[in-house]
Every structure is written in structure tokens, then in C-alpha cells.
N, C-alpha and C. Protein backbone atom coordinates (compact mmCIF):
# COMPACT_ATOMS: atom_id res chain seq x y z
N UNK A 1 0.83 -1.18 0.00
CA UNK A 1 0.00 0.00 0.00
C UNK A 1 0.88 1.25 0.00
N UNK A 2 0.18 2.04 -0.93
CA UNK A 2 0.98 3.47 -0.63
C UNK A 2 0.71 4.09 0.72
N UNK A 3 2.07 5.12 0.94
CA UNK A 3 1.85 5.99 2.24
C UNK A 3 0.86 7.12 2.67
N UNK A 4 -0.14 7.16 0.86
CA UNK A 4 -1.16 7.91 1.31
C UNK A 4 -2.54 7.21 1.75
N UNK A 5 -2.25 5.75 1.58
CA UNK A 5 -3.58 4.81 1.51
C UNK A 5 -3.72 4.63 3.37
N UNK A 6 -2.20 4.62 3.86
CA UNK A 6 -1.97 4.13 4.68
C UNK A 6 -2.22 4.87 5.80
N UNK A 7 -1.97 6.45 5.54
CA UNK A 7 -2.05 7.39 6.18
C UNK A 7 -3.95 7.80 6.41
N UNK A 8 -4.82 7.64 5.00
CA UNK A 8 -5.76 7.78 4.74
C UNK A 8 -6.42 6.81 5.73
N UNK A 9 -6.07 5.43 5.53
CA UNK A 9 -6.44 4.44 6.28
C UNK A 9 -6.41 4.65 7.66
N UNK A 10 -5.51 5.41 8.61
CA UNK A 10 -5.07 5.21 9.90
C UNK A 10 -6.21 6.44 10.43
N UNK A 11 -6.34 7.52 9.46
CA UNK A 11 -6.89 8.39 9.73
C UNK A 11 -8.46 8.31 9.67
N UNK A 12 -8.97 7.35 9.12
CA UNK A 12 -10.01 6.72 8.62
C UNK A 12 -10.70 6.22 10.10
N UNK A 13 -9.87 5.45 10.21
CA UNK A 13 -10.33 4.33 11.33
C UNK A 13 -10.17 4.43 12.81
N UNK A 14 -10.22 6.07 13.25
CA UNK A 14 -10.37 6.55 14.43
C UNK A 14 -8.87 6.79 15.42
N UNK A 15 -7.85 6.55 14.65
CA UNK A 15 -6.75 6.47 15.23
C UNK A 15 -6.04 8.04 15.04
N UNK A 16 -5.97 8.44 16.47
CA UNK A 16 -5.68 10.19 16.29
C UNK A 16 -3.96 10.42 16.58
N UNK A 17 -3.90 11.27 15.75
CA UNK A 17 -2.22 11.85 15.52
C UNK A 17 -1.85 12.84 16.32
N UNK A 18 -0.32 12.38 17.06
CA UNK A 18 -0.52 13.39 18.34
C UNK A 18 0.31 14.95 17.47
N UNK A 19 -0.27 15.74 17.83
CA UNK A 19 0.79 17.35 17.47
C UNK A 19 2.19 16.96 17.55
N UNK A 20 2.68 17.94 16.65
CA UNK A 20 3.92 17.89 16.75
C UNK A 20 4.26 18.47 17.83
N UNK A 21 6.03 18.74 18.03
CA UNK A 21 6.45 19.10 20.04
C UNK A 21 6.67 20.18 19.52
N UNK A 22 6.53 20.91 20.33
CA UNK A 22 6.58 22.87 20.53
C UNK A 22 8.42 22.64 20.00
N UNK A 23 9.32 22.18 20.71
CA UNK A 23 10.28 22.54 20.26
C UNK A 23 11.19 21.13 20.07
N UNK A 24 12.00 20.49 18.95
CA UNK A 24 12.92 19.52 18.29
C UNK A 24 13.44 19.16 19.71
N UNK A 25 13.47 18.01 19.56
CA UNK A 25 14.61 17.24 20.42
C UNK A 25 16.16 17.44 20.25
N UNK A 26 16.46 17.91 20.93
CA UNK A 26 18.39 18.05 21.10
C UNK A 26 19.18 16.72 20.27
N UNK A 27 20.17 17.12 19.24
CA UNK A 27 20.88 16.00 18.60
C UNK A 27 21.08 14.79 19.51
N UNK A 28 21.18 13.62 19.25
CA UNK A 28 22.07 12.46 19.96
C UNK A 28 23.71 13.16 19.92
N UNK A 29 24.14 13.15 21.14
CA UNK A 29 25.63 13.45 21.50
C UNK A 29 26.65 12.27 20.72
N UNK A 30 27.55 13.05 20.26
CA UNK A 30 28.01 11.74 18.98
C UNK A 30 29.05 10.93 19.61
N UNK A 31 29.26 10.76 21.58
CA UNK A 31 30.37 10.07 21.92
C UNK A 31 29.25 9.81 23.48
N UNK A 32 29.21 8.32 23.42
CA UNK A 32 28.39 8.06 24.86
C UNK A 32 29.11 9.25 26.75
N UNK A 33 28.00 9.01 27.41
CA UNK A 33 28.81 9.59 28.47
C UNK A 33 29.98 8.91 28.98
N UNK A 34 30.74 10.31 29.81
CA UNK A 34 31.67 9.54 30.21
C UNK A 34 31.40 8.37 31.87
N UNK A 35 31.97 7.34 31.61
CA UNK A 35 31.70 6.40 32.98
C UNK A 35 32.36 6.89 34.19
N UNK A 36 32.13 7.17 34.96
CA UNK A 36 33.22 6.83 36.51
C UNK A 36 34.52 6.39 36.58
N UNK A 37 35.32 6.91 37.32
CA UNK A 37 36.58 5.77 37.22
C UNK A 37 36.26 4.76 38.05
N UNK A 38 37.35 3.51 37.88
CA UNK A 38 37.14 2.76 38.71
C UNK A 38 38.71 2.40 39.72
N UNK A 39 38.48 2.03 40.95
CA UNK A 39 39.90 2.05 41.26
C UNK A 39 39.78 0.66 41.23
N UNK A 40 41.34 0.62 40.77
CA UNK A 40 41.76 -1.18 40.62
C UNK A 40 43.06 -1.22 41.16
N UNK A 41 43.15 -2.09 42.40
CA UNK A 41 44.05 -2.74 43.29
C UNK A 41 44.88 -2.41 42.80
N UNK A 42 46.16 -2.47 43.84
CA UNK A 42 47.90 -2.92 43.07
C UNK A 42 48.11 -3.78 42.67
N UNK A 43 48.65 -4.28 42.14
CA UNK A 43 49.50 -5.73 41.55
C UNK A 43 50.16 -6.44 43.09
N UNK A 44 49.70 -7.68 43.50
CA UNK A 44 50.80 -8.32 44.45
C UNK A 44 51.26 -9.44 44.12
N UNK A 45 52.28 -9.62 44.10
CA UNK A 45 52.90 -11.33 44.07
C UNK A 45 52.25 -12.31 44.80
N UNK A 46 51.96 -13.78 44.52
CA UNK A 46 51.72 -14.62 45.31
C UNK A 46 52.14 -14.80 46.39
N UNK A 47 51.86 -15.41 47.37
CA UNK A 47 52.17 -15.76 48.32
C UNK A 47 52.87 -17.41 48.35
N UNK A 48 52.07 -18.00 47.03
CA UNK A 48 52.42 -19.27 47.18
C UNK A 48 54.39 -19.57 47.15
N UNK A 49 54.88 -20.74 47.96
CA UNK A 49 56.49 -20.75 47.78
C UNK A 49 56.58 -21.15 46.00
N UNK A 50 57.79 -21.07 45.83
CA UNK A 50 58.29 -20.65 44.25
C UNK A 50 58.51 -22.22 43.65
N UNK A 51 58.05 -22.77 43.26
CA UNK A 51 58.21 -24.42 42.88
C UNK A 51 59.99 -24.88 43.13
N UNK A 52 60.26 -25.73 43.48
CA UNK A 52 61.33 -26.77 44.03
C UNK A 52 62.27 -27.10 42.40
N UNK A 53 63.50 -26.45 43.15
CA UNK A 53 64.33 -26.93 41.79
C UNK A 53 64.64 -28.68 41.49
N UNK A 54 64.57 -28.70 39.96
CA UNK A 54 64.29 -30.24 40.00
C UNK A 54 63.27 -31.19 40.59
N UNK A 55 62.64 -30.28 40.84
CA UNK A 55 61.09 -31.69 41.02
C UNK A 55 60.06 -31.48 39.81
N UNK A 56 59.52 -32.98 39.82
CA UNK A 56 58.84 -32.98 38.35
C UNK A 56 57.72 -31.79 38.12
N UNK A 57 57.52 -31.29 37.09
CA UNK A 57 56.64 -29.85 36.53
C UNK A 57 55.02 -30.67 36.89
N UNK A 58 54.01 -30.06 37.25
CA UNK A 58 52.89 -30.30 37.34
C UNK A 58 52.10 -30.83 35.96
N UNK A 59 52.83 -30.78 35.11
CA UNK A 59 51.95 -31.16 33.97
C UNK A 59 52.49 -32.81 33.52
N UNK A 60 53.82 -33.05 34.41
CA UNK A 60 54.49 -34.13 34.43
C UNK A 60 53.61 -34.91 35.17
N UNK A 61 53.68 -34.21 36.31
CA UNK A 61 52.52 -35.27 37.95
C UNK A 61 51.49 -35.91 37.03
N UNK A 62 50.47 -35.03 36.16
CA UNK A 62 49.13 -35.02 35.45
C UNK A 62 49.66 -36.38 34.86
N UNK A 63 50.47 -36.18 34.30
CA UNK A 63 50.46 -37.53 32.99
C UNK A 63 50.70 -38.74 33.43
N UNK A 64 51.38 -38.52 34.49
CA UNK A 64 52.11 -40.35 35.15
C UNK A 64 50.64 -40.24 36.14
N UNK A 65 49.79 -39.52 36.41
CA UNK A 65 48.69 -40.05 37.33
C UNK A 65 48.00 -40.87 35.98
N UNK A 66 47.58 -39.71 35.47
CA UNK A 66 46.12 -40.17 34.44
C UNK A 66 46.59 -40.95 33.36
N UNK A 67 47.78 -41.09 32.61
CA UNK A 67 47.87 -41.91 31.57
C UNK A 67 47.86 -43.34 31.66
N UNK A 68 47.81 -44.18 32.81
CA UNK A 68 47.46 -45.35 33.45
C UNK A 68 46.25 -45.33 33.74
N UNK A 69 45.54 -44.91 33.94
CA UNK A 69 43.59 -45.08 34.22
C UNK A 69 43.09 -45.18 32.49
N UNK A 70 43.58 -44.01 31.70
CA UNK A 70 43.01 -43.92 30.25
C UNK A 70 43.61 -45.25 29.60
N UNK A 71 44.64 -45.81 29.48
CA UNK A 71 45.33 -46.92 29.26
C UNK A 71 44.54 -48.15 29.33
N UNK A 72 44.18 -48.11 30.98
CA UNK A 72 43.21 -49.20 31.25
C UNK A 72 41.95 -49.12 31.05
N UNK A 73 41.18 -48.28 31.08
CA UNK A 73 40.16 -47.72 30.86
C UNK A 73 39.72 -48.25 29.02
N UNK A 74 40.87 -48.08 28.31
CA UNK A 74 40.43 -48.37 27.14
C UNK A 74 40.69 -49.90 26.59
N UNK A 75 41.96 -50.52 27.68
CA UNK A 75 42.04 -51.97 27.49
C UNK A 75 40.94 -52.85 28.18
N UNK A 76 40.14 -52.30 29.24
CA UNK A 76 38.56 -53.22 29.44
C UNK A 76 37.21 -52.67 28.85
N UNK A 77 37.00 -51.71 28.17
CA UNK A 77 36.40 -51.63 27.14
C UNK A 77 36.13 -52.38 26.41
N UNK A 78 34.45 -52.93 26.67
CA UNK A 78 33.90 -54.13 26.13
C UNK A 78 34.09 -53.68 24.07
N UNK A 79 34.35 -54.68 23.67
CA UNK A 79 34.32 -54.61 22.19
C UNK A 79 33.13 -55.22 21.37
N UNK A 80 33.51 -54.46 19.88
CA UNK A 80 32.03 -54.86 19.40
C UNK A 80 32.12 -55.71 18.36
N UNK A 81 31.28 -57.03 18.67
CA UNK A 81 30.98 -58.03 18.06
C UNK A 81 30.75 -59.28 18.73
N UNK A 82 31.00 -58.95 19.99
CA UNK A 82 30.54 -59.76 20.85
C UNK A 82 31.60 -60.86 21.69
N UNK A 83 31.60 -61.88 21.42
CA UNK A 83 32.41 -62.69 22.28
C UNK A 83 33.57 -63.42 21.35
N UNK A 84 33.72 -62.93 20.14
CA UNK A 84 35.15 -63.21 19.14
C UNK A 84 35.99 -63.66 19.15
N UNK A 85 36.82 -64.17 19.25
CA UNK A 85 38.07 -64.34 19.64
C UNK A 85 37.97 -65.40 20.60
């Protein structure tokens, strides 16, 4: 429909148009407000002690725990086809 059918139409069917505003709305400001600062802590070092020269790295511990459970884990893993072999 055209915008005069539409306009005709709205105006038609009891629906009232409010006045325009006595005076324009102020531009949108072209940079949001500014926020608050925020304060953010100092920097501190851990507290934790500094890891042990020559003892195994934590990602070492990980592997000699868990690579024996996944190992076994996948050698009793029922297989498929049934009783085979």
C-alpha cells in the first residue's frame, strides 16, 4: 500500500495523531557519556612458595597419574561383536 492509503487508512479508522512538540529534540551526542573511574588494586605477588628446583613440573605429575587409568580404561572396554576371539 501506498503511504497515502496508509495514512488515509489510519486516519479513517479513528486512530488520532498526536501534534507535533513545541520545540525539536536536542541532537544524539556523537560520543556516549563519560563512565566513573574505577579504582583497581595494586599488583601483588603470590604468596604461594616458588616451585622446588628439579622436582617434576605439574603437567608431568598429570600424565604419570592419568595416563594409566586412560590406558586401562580403554584396554577393558567391552568390544564390538561380541564374544570373538
Amino acid at each position: 500500500p501506498s503511504l497515502t492509503s496508509v495514512h488515509t487508512c489510519a486516519r479513517t479508522s479513528g486512530a488520532t495523531m498526536k501534534p507535533p512538540p513545541d520545540e525539536p529534540a536536542p541532537p544524539p551526542s556523537p560520543h556516549p557519556p563519560a563512565q566513573p573511574a574505577r579504582h583497581v588494586a595494586a599488583y601483588r605477588p603470590s604468596v604461594a612458595a616458588p616451585p622446588a628446583q628439579g622436582g617434576a613440573s605439574p603437567v608431568t605429575l598429570m600424565l604419570v597419574l592419568t595416563a594409566p587409568a586412560v590406558l586401562a580404561a580403554a584396554a577393558l572396554r567391552p568390544r564390538p561383536g561380541g564374544r570373538g576371539r
